[in-house]
Protein backbone atom coordinates (compact mmCIF):
# COMPACT_ATOMS: atom_id res chain seq x y z
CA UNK A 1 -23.72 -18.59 -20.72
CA UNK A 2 -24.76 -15.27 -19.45
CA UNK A 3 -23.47 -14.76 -15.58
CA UNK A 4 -24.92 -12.30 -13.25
CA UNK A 5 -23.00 -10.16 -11.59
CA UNK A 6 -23.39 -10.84 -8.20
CA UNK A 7 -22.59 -14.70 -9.17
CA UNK A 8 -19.41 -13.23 -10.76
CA UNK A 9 -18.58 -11.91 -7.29
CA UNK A 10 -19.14 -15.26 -5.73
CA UNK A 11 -16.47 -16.47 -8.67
CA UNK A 12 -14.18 -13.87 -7.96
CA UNK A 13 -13.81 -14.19 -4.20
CA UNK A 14 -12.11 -17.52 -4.21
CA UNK A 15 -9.80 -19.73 -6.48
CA UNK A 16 -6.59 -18.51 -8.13
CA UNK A 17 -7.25 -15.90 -10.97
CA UNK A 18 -5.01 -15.81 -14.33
CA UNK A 19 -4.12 -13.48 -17.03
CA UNK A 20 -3.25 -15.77 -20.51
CA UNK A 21 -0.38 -14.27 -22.44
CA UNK A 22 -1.95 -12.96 -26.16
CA UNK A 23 0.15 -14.58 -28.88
CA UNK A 24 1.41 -12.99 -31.87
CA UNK A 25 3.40 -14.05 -34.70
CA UNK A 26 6.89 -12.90 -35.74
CA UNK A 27 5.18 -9.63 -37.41
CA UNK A 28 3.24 -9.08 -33.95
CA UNK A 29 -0.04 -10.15 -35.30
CA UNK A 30 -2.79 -11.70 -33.43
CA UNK A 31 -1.88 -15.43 -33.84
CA UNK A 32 -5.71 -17.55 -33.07
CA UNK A 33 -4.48 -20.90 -33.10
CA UNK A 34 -2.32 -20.78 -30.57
CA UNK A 35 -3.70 -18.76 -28.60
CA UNK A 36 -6.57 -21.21 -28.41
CA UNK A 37 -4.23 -24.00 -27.51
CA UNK A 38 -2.81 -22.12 -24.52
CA UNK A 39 -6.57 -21.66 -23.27
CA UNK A 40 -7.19 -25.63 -23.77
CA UNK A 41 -4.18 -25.90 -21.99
CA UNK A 42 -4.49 -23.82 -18.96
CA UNK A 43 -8.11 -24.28 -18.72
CA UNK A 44 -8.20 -27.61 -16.58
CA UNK A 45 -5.49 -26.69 -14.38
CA UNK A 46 -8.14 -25.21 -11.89
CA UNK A 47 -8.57 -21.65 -12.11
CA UNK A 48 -11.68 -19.96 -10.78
CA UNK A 49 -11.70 -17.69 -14.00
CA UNK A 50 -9.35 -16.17 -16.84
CA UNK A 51 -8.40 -12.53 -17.77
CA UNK A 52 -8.39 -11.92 -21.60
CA UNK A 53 -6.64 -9.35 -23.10
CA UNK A 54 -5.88 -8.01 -20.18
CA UNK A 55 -2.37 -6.15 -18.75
CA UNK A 56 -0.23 -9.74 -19.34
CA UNK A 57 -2.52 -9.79 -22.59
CA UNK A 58 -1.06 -6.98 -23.61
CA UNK A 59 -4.49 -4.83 -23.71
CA UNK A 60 -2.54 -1.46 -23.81
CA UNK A 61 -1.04 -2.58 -27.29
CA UNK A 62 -4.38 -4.06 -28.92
CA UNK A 63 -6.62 -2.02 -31.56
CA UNK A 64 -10.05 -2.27 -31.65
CA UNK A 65 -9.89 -4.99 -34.07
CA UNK A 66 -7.10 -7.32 -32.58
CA UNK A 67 -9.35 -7.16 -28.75
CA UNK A 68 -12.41 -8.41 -30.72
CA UNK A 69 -10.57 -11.32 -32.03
CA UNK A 70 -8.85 -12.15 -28.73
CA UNK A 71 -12.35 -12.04 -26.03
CA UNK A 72 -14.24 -13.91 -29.24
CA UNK A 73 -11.39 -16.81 -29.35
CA UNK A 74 -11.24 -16.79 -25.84
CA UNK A 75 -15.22 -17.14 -24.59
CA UNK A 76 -15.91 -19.29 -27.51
CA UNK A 77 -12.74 -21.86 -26.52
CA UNK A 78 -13.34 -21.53 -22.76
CA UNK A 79 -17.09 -21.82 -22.79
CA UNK A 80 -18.76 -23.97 -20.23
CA UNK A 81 -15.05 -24.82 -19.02
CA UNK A 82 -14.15 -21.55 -17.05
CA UNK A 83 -15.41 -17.82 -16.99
CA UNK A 84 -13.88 -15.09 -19.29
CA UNK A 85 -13.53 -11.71 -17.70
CA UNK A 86 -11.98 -9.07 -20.55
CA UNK A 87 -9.78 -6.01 -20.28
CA UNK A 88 -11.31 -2.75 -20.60
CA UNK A 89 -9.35 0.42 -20.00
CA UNK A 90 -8.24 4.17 -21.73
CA UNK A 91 -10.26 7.50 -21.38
CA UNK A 92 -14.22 6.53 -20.35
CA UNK A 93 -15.52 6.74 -24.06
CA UNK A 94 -13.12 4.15 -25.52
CA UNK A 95 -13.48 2.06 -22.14
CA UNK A 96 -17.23 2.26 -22.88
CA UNK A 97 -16.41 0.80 -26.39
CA UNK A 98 -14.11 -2.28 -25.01
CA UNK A 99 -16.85 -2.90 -22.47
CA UNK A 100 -20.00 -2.96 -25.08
CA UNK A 101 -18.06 -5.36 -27.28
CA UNK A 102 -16.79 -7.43 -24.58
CA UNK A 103 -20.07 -8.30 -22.92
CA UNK A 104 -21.59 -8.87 -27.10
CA UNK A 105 -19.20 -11.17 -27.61
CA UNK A 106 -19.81 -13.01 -24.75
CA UNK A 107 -17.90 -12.20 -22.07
CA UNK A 108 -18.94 -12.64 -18.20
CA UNK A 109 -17.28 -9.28 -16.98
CA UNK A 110 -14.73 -7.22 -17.52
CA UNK A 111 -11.58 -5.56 -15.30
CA UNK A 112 -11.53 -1.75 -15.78
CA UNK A 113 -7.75 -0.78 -16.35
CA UNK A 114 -5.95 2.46 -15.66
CA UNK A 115 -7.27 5.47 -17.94
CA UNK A 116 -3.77 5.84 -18.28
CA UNK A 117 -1.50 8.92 -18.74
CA UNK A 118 -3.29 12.13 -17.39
CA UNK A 119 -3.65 12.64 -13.22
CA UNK A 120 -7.94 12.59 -12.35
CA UNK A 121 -9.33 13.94 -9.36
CA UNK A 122 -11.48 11.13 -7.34
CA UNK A 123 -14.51 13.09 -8.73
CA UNK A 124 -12.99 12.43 -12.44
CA UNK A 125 -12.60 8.63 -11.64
CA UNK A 126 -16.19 8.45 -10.02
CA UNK A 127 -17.42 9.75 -13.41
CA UNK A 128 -15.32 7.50 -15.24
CA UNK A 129 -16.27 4.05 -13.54
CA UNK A 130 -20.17 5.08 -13.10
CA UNK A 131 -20.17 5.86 -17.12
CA UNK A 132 -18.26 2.71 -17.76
CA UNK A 133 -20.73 0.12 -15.01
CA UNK A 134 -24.14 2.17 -16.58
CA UNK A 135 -23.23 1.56 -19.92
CA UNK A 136 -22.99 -2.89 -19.80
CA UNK A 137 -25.11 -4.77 -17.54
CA UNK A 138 -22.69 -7.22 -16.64
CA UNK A 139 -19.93 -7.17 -13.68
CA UNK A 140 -17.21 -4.84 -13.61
CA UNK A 141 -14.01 -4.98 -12.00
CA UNK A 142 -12.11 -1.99 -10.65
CA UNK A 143 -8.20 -1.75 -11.38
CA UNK A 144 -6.55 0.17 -8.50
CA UNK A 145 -3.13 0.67 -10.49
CA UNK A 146 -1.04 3.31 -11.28
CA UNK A 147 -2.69 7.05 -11.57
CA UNK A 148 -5.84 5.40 -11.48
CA UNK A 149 -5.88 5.15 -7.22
CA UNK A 150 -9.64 5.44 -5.61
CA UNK A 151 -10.55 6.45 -2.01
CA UNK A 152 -12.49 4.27 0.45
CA UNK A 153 -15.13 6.89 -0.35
CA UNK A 154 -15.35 7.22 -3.73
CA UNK A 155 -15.60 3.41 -3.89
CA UNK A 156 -18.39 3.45 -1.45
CA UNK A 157 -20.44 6.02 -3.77
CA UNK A 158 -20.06 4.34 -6.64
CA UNK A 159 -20.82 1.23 -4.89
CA UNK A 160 -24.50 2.99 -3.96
CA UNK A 161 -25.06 4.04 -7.32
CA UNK A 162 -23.78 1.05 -9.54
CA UNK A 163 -24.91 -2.54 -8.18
CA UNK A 164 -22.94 -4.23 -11.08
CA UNK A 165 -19.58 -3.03 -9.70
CA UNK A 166 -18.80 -5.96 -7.74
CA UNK A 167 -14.72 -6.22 -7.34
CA UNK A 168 -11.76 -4.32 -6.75
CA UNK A 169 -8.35 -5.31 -7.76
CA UNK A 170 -5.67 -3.94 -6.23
CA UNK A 171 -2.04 -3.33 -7.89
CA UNK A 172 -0.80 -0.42 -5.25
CA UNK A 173 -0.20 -2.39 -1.85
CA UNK A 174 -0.50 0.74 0.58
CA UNK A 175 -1.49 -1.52 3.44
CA UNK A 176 -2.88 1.83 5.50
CA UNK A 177 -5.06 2.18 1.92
CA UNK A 178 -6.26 -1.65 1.52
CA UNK A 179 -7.34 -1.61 5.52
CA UNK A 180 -9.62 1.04 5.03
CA UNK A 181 -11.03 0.05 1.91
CA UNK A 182 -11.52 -3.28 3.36
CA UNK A 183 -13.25 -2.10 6.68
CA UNK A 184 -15.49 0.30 4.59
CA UNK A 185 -16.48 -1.58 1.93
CA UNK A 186 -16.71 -5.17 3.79
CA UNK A 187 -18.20 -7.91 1.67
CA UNK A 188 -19.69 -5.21 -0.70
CA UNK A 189 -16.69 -6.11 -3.26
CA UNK A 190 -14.92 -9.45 -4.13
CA UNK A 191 -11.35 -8.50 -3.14
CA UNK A 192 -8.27 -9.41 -5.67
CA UNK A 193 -4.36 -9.25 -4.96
CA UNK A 194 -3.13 -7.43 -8.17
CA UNK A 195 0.97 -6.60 -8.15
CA UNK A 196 2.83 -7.41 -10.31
CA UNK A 197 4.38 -11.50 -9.22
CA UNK A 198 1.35 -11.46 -6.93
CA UNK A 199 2.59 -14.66 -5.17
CA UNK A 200 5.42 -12.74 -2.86
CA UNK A 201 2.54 -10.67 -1.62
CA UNK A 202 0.07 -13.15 -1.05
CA UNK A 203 0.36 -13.83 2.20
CA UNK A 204 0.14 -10.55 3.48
CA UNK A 205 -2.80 -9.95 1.19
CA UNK A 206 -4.53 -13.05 3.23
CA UNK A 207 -3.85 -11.46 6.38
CA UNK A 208 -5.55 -7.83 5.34
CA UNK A 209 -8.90 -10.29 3.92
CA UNK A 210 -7.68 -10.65 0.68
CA UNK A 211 -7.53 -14.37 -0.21
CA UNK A 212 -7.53 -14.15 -4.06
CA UNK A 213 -5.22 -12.93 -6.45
CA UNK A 214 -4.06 -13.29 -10.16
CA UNK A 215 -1.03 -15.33 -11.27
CA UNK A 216 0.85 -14.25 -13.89
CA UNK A 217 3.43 -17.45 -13.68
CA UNK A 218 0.28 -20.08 -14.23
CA UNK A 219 0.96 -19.09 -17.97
CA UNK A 220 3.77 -21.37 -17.80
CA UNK A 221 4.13 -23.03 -14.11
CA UNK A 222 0.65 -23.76 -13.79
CA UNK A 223 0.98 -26.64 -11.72
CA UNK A 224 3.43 -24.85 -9.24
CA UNK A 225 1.28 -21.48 -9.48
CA UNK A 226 -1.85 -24.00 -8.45
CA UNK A 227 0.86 -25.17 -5.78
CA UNK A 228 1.84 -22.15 -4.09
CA UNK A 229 -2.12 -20.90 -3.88
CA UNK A 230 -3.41 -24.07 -2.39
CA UNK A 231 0.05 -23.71 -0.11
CA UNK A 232 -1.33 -19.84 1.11
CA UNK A 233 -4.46 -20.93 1.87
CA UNK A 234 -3.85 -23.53 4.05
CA UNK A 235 -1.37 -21.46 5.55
CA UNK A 236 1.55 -24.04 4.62
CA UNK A 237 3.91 -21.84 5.70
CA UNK A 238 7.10 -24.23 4.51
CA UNK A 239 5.96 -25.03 1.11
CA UNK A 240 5.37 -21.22 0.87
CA UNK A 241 8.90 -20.21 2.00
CA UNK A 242 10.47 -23.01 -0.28
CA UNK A 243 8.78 -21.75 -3.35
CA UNK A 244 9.70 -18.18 -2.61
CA UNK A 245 13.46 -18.92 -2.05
CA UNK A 246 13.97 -21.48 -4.98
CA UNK A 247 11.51 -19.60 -7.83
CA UNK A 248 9.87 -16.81 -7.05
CA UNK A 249 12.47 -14.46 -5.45
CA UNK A 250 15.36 -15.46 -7.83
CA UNK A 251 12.54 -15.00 -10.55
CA UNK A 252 11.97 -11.46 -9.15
CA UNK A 253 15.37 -10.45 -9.91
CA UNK A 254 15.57 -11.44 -13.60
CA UNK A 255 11.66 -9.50 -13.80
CA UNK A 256 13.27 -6.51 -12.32
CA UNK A 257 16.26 -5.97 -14.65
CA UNK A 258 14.07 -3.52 -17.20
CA UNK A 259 11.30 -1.75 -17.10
CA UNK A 260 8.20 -3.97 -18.74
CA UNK A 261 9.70 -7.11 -17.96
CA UNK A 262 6.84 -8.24 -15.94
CA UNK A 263 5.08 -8.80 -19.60
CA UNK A 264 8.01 -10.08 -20.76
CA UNK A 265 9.11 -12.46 -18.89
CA UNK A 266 5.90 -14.18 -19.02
CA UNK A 267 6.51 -14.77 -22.69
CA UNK A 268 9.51 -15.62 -22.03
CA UNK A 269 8.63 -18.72 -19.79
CA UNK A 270 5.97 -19.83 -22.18
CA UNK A 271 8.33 -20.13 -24.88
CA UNK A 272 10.50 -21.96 -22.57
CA UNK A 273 8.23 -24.93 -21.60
CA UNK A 274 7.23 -25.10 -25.16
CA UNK A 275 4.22 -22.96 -25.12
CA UNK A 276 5.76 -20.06 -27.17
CA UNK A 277 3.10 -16.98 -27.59
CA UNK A 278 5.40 -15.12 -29.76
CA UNK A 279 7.26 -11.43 -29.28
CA UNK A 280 5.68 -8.68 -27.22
CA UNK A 281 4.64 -5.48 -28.87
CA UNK A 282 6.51 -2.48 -28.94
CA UNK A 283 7.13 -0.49 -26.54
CA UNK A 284 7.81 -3.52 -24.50
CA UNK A 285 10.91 -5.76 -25.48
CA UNK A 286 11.68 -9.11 -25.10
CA UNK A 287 14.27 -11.05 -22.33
CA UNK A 288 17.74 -11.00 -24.02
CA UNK A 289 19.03 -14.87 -24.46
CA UNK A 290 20.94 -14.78 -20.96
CA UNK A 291 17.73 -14.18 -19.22
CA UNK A 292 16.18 -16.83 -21.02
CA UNK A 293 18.73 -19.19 -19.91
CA UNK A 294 18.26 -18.10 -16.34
CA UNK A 295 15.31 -18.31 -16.39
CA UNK A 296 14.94 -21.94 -18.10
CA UNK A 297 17.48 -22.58 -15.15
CA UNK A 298 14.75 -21.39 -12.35
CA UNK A 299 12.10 -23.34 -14.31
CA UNK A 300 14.43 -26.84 -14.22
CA UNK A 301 14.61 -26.90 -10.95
CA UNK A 302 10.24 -26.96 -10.52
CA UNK A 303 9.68 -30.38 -12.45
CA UNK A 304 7.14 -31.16 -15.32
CA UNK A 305 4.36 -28.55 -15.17
């Protein structure tokens, strides 16, 4: 099922977004049947469209060979039940090569991470995002993460030049920044919340025009993630404050303990409500025991997911 791009906007501009965990076995191989229970499992919970292999996927770790395996399993379990947008990312020639073989195997779009590790002037990134939306035809996704950080007018040339750009994801949270872009840009793009535990910011992200964002918890709270969106946007203020004081904050501080843990943890919750997706790759580690058992503690206190 091929979707245009502009219909992919429509997609992306409400609903609650997610980003499945990859799994992997004990050697850190790509494990497929798993994996494809976890997308039969998260699929009907309601979300307006899933991330694969992207930065809870652990895309930054993958080879060439592991993404192909991951955006095949996932369009070919989640077709007809709920769009497939891949991870894309690294200098523009190897982001060219993620997006070709995301959109042949099937894929409805893809989110353009970072480039990663060297500093690019706005002209650099302009050259980097045209190459990468000129090179598939369908919709593309803009990562504002990071070194990878685009001006309100660099997004509004490359929003002239490439019509299949049609969203912009944003992992920074300079408020000055996300006003401008937003009164620039207007309804050009489909607008996503992208930091890391999304849900403490999502209110604030409502009130700048930003209604949508991507859950990394609906991995393994997906009722409560479902919860706490449908809580935000119909401004349920209590339920809101509730969920932030009992989960989310206390959550926050176990997330915060290393550096990586917001990968980790993840994995660490599906393995707790019996949904294990294996280790994390290297050069990420996993939540020692204690913060598994605080965690599981946090997770109690929610109910059956």
């Amino acid at each position: 099922m091929n979707i245009h791009p502009q219909e992919l906007k429509q997609i992306m501009s409400s609903g609650l977004l997610s980003f499945p965990v990859t799994d992997f076995d004990a050697q850190g191989d790509f494990r497929k049947d798993t994996y494809i229970e976890r997308l039969e499992w998260l699929a009907p919970y309601g979300a307006s469209a899933l991330f694969a292999a992207g930065g809870t996927g652990e895309f930054f770790s993958m080879t060439m060979k592991d993404y192909s395996q991951v955006i095949r399993t996932a369009v070919e379990t989640c077709r007809g039940k709920v769009p497939i947008i891949a991870g894309a990312g690294g200098p523009t020639r190897a982001a060219i090569e993620y997006a070709q073989e995301a959109e042949r195997l099937g894929a409805h779009g893809i989110l353009l991470l970072p480039h990663y590790l060297t500093e690019a002037s706005q002209e650099g990134l302009e050259a980097h995002v045209e190459a990468v939306c000129r090179s598939v035809d369908f919709g593309v996704i803009v990562y504002n993460r990071g070194i990878t950080r685009f001006t309100p007018n660099t997004l509004a040339r490359l929003a002239d030049k490439c019509p299949n750009l049609i969203g912009f994801k944003d992992g920074v949270g300079e408020i000055e920044a996300m006003v401008s872009i937003w009164r620039r840009m207007g309804d050009r793009f489909a607008y996503l919340g992208g930091l890391p535990t999304a849900e403490v910011y999502a209110s604030a992200y409502k009130a700048l025009g930003v209604p949508v964002y991507s859950s990394a918890v609906f991995n393994f709270i997906p009722k409560t993630a479902m919860e706490f969106y449908h809580a935000v946007a119909q401004d349920d203020h209590a339920t809101v404050n509730r969920l932030l004081d009992t989960f989310f904050l206390p959550y926050l501080e176990i997330r915060n303990r290393k550096q990586g843990y917001a990968v980790s943890i993840i994995k660490a919750g599906c393995r707790i409500v019996g949904h294990d997706a294996g280790p994390v790759r290297p050069p990420l580690s996993d939540c020692t025991e204690a913060e598994h058992e605080d965690l599981r503690a946090l997770i109690a206190k929610l109910g059956a997911q």
